[in-house]
PDB file of N, CA and C in Angstrom:
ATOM      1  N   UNK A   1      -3.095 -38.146 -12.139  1.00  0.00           N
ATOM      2  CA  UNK A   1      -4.174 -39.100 -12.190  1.00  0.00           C
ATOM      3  C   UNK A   1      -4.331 -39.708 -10.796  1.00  0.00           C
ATOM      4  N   UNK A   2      -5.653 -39.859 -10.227  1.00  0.00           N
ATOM      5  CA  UNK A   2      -5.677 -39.811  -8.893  1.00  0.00           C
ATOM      6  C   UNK A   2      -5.777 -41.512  -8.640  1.00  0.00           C
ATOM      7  N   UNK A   3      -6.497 -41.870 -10.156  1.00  0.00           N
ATOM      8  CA  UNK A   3      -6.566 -43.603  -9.894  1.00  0.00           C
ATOM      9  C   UNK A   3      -6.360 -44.461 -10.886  1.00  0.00           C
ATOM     10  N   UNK A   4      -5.920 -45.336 -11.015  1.00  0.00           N
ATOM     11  CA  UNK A   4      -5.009 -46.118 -11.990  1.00  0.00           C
ATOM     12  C   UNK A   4      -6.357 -46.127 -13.167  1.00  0.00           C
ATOM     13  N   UNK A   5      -5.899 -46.534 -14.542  1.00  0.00           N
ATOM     14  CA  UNK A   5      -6.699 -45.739 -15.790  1.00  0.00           C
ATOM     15  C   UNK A   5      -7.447 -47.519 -15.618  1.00  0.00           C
ATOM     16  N   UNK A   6      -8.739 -47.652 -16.534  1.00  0.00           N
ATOM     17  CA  UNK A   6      -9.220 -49.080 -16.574  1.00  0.00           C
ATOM     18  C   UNK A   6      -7.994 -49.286 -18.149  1.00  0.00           C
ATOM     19  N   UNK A   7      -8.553 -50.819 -17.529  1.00  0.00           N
ATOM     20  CA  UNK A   7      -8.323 -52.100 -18.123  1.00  0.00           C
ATOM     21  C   UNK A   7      -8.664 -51.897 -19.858  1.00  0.00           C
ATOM     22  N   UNK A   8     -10.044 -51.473 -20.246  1.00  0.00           N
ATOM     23  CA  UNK A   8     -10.577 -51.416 -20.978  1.00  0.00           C
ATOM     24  C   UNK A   8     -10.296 -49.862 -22.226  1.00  0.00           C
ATOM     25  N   UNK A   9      -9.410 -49.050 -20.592  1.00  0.00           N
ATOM     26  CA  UNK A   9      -9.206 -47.789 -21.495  1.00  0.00           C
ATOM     27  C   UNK A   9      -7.360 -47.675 -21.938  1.00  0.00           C
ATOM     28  N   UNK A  10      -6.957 -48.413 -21.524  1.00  0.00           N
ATOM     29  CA  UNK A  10      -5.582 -48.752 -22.520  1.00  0.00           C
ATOM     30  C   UNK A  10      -5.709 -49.612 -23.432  1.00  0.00           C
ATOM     31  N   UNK A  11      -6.356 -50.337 -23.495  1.00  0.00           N
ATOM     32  CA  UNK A  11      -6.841 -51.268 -24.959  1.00  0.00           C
ATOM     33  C   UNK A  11      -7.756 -50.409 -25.879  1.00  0.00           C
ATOM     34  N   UNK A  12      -8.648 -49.751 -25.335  1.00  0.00           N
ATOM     35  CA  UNK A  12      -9.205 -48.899 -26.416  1.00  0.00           C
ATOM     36  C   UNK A  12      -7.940 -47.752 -27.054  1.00  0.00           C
ATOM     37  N   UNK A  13      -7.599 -47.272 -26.279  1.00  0.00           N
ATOM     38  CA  UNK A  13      -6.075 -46.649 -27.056  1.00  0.00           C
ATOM     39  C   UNK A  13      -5.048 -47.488 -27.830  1.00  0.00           C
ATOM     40  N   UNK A  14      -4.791 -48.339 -27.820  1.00  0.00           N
ATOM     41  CA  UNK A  14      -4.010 -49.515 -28.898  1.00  0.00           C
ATOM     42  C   UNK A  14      -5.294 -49.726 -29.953  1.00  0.00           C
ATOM     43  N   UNK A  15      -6.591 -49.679 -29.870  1.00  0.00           N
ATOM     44  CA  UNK A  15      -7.419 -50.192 -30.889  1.00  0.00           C
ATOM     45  C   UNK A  15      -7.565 -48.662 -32.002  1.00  0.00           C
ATOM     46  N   UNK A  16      -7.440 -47.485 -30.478  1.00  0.00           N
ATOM     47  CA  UNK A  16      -7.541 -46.391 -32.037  1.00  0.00           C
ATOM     48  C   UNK A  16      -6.276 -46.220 -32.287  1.00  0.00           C
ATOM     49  N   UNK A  17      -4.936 -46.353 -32.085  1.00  0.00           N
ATOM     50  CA  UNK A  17      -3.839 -46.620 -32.601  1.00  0.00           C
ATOM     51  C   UNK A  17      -3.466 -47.527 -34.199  1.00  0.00           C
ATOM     52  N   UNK A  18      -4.102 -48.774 -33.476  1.00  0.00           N
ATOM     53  CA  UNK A  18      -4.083 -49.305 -34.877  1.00  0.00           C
ATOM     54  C   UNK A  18      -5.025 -49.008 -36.098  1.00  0.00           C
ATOM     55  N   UNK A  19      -6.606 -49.244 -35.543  1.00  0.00           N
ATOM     56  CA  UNK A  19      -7.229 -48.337 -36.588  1.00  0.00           C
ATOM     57  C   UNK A  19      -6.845 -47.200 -37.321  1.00  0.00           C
ATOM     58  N   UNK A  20      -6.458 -46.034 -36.916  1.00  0.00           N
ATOM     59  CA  UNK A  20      -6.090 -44.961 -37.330  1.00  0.00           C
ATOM     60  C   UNK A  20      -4.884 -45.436 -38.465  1.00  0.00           C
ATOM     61  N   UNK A  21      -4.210 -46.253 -38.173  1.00  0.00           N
ATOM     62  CA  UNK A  21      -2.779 -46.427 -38.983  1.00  0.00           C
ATOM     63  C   UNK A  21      -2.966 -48.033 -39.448  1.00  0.00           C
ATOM     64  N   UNK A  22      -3.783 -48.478 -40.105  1.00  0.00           N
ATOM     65  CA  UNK A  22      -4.422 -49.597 -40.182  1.00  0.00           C
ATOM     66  C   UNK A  22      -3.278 -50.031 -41.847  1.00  0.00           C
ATOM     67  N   UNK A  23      -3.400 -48.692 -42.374  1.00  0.00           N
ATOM     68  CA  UNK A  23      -2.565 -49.042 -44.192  1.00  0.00           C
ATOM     69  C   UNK A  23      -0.854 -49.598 -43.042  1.00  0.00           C
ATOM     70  N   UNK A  24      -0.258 -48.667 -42.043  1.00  0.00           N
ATOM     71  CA  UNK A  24       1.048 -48.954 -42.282  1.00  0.00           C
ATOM     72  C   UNK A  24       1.246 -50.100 -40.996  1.00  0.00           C
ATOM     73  N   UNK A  25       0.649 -50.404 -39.889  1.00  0.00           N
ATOM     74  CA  UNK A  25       0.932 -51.192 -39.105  1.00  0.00           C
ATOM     75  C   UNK A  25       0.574 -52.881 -39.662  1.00  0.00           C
ATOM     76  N   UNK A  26       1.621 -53.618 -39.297  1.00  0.00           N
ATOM     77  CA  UNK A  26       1.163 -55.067 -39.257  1.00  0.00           C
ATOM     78  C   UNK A  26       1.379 -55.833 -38.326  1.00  0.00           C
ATOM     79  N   UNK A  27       0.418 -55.176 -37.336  1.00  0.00           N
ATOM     80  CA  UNK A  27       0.562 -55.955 -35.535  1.00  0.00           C
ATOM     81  C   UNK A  27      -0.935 -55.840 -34.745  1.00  0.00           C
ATOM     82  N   UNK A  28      -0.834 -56.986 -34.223  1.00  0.00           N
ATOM     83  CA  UNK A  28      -2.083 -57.114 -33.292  1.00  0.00           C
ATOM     84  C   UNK A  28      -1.695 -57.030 -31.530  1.00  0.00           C
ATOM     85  N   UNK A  29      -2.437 -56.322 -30.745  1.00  0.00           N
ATOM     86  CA  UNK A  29      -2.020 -56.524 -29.850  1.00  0.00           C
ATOM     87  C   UNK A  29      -2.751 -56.967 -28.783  1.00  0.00           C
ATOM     88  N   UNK A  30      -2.145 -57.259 -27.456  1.00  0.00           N
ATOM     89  CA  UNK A  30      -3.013 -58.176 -26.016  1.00  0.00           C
ATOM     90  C   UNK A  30      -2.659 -56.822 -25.014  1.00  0.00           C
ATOM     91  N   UNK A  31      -3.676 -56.721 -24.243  1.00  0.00           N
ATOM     92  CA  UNK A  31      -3.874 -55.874 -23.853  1.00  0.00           C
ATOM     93  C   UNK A  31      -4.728 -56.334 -22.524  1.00  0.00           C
ATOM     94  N   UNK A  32      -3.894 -56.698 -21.195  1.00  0.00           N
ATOM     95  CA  UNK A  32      -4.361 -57.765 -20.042  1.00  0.00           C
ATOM     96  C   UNK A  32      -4.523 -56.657 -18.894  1.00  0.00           C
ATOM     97  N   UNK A  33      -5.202 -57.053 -18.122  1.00  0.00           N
ATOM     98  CA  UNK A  33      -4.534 -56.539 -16.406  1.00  0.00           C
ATOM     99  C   UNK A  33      -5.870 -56.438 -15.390  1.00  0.00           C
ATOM    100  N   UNK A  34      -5.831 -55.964 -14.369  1.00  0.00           N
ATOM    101  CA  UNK A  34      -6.802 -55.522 -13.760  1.00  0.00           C
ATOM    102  C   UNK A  34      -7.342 -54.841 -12.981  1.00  0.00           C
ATOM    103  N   UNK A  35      -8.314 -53.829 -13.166  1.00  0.00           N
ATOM    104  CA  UNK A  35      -8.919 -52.921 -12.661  1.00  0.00           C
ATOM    105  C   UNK A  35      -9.662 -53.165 -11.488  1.00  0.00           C
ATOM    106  N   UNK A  36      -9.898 -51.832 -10.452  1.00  0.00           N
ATOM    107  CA  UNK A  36     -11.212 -52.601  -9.689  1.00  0.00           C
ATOM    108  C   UNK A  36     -12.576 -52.241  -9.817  1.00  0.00           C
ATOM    109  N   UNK A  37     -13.118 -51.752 -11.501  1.00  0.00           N
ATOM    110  CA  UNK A  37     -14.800 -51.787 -11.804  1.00  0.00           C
ATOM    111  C   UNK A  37     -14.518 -53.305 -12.377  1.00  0.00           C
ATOM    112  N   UNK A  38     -13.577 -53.821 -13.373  1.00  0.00           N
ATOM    113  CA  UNK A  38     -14.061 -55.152 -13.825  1.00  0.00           C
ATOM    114  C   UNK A  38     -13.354 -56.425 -12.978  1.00  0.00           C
ATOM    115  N   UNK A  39     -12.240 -56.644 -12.504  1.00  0.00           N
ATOM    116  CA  UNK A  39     -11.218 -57.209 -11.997  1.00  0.00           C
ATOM    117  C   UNK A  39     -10.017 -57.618 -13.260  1.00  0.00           C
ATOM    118  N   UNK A  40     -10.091 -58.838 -13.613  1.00  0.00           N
ATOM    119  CA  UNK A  40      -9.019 -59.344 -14.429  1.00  0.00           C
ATOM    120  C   UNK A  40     -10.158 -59.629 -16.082  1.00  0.00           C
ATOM    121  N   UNK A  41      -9.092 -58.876 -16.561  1.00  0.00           N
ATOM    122  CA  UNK A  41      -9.456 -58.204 -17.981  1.00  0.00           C
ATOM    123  C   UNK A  41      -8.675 -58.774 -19.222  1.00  0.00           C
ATOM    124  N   UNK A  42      -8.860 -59.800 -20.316  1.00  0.00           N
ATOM    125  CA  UNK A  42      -7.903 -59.714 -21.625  1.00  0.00           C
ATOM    126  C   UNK A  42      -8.733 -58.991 -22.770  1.00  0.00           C
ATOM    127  N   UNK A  43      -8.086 -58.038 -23.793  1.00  0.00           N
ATOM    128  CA  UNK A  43      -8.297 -57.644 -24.691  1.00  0.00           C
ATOM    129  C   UNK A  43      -7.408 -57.831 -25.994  1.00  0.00           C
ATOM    130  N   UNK A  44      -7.895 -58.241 -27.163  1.00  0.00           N
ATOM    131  CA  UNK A  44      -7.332 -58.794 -28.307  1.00  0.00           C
ATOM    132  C   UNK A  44      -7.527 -57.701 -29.565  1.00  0.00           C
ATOM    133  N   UNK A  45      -6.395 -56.481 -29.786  1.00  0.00           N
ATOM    134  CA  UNK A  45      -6.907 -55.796 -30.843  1.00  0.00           C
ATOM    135  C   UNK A  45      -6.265 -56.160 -32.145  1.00  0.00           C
ATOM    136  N   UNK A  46      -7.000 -56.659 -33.094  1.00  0.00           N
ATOM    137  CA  UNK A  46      -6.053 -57.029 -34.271  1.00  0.00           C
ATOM    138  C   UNK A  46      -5.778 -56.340 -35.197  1.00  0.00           C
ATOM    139  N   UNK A  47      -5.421 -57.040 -36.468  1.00  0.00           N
ATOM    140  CA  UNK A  47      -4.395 -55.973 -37.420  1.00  0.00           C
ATOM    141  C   UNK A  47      -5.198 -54.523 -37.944  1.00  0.00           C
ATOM    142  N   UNK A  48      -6.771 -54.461 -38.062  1.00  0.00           N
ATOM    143  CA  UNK A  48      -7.248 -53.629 -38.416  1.00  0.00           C
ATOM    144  C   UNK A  48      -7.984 -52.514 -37.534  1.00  0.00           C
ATOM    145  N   UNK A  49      -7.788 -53.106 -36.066  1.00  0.00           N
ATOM    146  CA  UNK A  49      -7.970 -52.229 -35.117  1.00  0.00           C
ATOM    147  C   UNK A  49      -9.434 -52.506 -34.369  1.00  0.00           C
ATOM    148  N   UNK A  50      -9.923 -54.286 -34.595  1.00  0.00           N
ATOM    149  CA  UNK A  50     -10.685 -54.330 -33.937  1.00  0.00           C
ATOM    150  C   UNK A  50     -10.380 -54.756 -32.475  1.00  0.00           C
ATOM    151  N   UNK A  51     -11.495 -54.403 -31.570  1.00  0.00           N
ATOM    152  CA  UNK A  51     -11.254 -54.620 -30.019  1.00  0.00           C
ATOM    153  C   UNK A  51     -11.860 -55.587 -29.656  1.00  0.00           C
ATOM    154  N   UNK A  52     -11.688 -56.920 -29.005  1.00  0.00           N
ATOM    155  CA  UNK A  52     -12.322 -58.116 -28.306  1.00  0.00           C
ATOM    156  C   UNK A  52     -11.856 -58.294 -27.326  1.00  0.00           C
ATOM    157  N   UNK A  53     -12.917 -58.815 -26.457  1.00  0.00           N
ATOM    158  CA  UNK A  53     -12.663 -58.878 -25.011  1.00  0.00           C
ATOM    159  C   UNK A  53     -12.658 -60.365 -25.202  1.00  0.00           C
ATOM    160  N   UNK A  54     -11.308 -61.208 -24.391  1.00  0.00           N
ATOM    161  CA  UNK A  54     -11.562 -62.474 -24.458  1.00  0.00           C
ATOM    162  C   UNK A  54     -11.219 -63.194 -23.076  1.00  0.00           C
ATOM    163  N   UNK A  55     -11.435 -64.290 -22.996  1.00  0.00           N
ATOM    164  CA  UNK A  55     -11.602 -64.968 -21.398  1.00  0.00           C
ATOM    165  C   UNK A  55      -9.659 -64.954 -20.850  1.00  0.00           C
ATOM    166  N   UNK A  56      -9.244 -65.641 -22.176  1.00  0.00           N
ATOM    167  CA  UNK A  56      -8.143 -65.999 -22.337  1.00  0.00           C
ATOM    168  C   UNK A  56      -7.736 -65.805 -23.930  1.00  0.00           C
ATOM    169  N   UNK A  57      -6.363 -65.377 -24.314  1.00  0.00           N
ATOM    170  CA  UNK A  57      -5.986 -65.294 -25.359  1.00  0.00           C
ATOM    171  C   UNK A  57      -4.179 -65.817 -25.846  1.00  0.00           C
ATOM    172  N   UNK A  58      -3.961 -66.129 -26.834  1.00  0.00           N
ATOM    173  CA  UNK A  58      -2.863 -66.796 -26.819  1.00  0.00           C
ATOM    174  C   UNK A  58      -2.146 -66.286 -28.651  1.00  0.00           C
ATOM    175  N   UNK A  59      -0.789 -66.023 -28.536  1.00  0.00           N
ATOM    176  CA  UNK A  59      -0.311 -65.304 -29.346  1.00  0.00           C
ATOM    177  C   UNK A  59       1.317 -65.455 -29.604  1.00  0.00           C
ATOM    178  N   UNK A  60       1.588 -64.461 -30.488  1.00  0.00           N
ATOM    179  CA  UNK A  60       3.509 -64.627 -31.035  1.00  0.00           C
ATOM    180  C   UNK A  60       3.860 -65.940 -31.687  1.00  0.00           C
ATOM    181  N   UNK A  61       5.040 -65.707 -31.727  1.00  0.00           N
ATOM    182  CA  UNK A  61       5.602 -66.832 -32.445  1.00  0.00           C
ATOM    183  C   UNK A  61       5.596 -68.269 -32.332  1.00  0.00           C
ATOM    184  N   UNK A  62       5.824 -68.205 -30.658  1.00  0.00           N
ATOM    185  CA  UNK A  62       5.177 -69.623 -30.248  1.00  0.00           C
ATOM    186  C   UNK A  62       3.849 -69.879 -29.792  1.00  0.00           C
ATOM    187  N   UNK A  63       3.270 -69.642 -30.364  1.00  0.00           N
ATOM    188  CA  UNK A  63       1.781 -69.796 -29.926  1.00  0.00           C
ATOM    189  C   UNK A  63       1.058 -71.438 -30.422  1.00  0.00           C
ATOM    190  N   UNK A  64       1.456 -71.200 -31.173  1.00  0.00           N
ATOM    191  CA  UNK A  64       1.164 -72.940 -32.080  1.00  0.00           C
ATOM    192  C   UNK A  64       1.457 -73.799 -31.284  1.00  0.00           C
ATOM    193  N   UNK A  65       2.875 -73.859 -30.133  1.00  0.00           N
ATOM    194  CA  UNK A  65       3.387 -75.125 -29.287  1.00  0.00           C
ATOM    195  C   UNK A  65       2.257 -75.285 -28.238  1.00  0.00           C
ATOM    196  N   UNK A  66       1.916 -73.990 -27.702  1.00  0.00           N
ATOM    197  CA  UNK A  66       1.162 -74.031 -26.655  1.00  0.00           C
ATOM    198  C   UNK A  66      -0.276 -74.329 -26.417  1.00  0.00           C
ATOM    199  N   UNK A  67      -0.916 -74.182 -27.627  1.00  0.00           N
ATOM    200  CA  UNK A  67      -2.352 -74.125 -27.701  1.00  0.00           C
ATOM    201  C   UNK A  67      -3.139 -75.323 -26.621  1.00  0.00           C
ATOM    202  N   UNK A  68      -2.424 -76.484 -26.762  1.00  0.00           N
ATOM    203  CA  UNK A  68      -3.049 -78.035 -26.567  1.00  0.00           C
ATOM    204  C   UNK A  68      -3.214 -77.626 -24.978  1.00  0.00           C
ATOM    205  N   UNK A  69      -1.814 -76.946 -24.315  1.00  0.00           N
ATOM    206  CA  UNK A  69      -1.891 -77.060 -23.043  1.00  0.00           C
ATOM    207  C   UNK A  69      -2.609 -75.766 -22.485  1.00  0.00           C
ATOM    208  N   UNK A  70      -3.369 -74.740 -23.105  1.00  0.00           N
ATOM    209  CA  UNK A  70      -4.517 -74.279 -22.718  1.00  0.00           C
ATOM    210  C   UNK A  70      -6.081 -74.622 -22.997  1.00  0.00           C
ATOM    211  N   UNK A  71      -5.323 -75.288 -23.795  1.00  0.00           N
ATOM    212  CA  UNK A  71      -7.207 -76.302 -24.015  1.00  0.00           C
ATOM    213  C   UNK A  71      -7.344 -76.617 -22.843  1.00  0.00           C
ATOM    214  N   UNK A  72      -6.017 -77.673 -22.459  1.00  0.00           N
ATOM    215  CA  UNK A  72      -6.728 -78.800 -21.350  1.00  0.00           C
ATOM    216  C   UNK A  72      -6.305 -78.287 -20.021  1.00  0.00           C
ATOM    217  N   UNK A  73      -5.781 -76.930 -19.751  1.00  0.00           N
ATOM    218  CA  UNK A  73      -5.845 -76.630 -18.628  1.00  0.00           C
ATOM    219  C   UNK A  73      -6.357 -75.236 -17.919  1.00  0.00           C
ATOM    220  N   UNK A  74      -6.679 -74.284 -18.285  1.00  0.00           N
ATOM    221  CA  UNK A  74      -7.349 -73.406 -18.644  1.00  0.00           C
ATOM    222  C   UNK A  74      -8.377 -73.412 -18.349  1.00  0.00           C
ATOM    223  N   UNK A  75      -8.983 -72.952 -16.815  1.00  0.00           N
ATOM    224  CA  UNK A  75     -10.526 -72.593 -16.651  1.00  0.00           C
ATOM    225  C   UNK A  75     -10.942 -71.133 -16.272  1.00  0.00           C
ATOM    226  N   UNK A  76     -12.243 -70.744 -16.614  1.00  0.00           N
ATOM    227  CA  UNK A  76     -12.544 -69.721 -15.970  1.00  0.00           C
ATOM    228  C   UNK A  76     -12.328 -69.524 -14.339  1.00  0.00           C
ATOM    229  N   UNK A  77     -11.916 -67.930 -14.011  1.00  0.00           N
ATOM    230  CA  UNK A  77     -12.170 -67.880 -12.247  1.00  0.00           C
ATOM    231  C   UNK A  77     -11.334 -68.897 -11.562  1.00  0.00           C
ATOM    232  N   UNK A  78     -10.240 -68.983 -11.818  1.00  0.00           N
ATOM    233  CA  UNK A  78      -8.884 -69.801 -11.445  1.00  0.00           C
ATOM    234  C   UNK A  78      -8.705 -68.631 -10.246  1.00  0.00           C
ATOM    235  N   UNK A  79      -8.159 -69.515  -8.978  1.00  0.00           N
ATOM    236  CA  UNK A  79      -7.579 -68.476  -7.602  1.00  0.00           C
ATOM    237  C   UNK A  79      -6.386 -68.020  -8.300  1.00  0.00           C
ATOM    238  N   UNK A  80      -5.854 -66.950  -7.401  1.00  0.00           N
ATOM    239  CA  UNK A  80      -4.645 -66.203  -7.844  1.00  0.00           C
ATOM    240  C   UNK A  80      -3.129 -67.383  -7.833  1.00  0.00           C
ATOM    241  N   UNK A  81      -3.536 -68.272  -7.143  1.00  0.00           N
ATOM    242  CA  UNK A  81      -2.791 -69.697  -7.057  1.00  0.00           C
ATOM    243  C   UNK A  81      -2.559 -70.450  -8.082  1.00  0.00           C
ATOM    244  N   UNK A  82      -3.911 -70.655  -8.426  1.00  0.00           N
ATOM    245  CA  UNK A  82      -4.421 -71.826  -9.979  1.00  0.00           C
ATOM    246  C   UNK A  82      -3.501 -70.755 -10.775  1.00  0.00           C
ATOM    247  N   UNK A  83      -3.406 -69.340 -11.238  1.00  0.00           N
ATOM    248  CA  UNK A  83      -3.107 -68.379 -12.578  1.00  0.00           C
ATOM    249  C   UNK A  83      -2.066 -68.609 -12.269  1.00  0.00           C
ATOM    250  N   UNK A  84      -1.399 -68.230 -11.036  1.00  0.00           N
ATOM    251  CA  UNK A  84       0.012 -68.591 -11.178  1.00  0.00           C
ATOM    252  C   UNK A  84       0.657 -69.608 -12.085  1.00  0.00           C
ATOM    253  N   UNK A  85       0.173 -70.825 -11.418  1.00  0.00           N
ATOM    254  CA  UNK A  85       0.553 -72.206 -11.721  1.00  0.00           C
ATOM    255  C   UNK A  85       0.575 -72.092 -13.271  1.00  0.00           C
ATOM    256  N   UNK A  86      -0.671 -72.014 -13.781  1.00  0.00           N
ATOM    257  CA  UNK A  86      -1.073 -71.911 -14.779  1.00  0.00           C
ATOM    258  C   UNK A  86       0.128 -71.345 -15.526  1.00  0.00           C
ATOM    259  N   UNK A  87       0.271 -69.886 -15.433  1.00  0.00           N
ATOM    260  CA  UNK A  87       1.007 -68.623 -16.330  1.00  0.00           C
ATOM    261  C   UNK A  87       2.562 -70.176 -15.727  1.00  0.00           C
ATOM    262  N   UNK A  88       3.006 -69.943 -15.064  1.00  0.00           N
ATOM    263  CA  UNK A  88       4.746 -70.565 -15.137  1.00  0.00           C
ATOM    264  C   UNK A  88       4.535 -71.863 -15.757  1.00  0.00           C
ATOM    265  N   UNK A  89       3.769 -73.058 -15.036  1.00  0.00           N
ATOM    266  CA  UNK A  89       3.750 -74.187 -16.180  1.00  0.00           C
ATOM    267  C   UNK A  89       3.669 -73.628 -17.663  1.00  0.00           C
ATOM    268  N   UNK A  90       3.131 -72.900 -18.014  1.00  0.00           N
ATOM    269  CA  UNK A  90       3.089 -72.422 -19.739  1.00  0.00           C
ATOM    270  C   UNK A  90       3.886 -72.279 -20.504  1.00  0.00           C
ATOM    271  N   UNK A  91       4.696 -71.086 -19.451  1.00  0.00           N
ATOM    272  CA  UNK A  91       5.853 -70.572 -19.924  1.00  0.00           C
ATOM    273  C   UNK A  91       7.499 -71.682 -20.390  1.00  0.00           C
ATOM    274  N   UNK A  92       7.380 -72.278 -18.893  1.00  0.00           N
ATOM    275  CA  UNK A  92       8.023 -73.332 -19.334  1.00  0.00           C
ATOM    276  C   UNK A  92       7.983 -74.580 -19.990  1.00  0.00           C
ATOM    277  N   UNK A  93       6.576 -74.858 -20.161  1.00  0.00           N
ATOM    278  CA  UNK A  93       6.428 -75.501 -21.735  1.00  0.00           C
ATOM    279  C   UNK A  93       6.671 -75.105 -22.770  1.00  0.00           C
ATOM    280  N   UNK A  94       6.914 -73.829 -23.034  1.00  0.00           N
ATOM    281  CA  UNK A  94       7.128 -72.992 -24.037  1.00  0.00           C
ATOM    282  C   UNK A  94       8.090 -73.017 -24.281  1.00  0.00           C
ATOM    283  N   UNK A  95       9.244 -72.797 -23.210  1.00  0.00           N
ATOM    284  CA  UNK A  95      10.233 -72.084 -23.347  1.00  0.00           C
ATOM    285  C   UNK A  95      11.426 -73.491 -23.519  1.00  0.00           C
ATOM    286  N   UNK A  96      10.605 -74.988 -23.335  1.00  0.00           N
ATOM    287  CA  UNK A  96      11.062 -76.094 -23.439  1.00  0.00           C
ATOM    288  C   UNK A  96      10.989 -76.335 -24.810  1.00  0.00           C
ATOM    289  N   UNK A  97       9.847 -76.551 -25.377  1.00  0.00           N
ATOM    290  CA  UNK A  97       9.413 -76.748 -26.458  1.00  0.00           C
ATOM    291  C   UNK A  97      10.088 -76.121 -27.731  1.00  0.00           C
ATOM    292  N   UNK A  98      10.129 -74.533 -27.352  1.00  0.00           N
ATOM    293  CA  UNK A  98      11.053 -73.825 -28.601  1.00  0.00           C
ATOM    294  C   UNK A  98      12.619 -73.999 -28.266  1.00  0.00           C
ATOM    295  N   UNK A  99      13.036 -74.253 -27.312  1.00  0.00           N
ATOM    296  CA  UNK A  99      14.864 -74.814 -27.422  1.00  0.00           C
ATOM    297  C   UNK A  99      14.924 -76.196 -28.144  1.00  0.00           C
ATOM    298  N   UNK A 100      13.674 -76.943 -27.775  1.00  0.00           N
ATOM    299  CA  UNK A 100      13.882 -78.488 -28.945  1.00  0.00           C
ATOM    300  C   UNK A 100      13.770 -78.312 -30.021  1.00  0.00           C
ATOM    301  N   UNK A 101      12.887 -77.097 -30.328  1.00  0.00           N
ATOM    302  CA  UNK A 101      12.674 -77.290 -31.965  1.00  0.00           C
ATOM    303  C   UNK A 101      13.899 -76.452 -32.447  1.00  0.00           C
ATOM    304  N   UNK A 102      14.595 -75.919 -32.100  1.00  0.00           N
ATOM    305  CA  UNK A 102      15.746 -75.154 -32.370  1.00  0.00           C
ATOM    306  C   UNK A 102      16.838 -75.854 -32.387  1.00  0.00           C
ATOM    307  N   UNK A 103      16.793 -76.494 -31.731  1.00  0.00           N
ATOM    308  CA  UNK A 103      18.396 -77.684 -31.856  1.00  0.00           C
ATOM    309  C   UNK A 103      17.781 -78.523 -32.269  1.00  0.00           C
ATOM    310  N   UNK A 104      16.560 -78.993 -32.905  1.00  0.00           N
ATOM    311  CA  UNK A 104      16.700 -79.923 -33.900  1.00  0.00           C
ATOM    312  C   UNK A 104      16.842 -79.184 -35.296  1.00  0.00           C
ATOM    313  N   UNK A 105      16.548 -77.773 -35.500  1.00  0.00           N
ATOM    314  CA  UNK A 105      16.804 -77.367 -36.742  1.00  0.00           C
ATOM    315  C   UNK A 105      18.080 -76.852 -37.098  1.00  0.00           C
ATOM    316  N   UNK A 106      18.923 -76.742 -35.808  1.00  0.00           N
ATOM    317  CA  UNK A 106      20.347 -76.606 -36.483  1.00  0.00           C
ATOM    318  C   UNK A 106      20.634 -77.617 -36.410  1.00  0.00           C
ATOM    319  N   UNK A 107      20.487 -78.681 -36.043  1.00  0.00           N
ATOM    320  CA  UNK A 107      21.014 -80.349 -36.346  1.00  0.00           C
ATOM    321  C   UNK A 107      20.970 -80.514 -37.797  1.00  0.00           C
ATOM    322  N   UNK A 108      20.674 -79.634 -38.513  1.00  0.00           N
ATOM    323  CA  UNK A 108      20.001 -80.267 -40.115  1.00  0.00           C
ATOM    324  C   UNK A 108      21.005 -78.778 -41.038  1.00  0.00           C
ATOM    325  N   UNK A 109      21.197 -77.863 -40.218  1.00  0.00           N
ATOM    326  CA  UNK A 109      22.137 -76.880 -41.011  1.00  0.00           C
ATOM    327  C   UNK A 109      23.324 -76.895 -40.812  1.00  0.00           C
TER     328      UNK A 109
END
């Protein structure tokens, strides 16, 4: 392959993946990155194998902790600076957030 595949054509392969096997799979997947016909790309294929293109998308287990702090920080066309910031502040809200709720639930077992 002489040039890296698009953005759009590894997510369409996870969407006929899941479609095709729609009775036995129970997973949705994100499907990010970027090409140079579109630049920076998210794709959201869910359990039945549909494909959406979204600005930003948010997912897994902890997804519920995080939501508030992509509401309010989260803009379109962020410099490669702003995404940074963005992607590590997240993570480590995240990754704060689910060690508290975890030692407060073995506090109780």
């Amino acid at each position: 392959m002489e040039t890296p595949p698009l953005v759009i054509a590894a997510a369409s392969v996870l969407k006929e993946l899941c479609y095709n096997n729609k009775e036995e799979l129970q997973a949705g997947f994100m499907t990010a990155g970027w090409d140079r016909k579109k630049g920076p790309q998210v794709y959201v294929v869910s359990l039945g194998g549909m494909l959406i293109s979204q600005p930003v998308t948010i997912g897994g287990s902890g997804s519920t902790y995080i939501y508030g702090y992509v509401d309010a920080k989260y803009k379109p066309n962020m410099s490669r600076e702003e995404c940074l910031q963005f992607a590590t502040n997240g993570t480590v809200i995240l990754f704060y957030l689910c060690t508290q709720i975890q030692i407060h639930l073995y506090s109780f077992c």
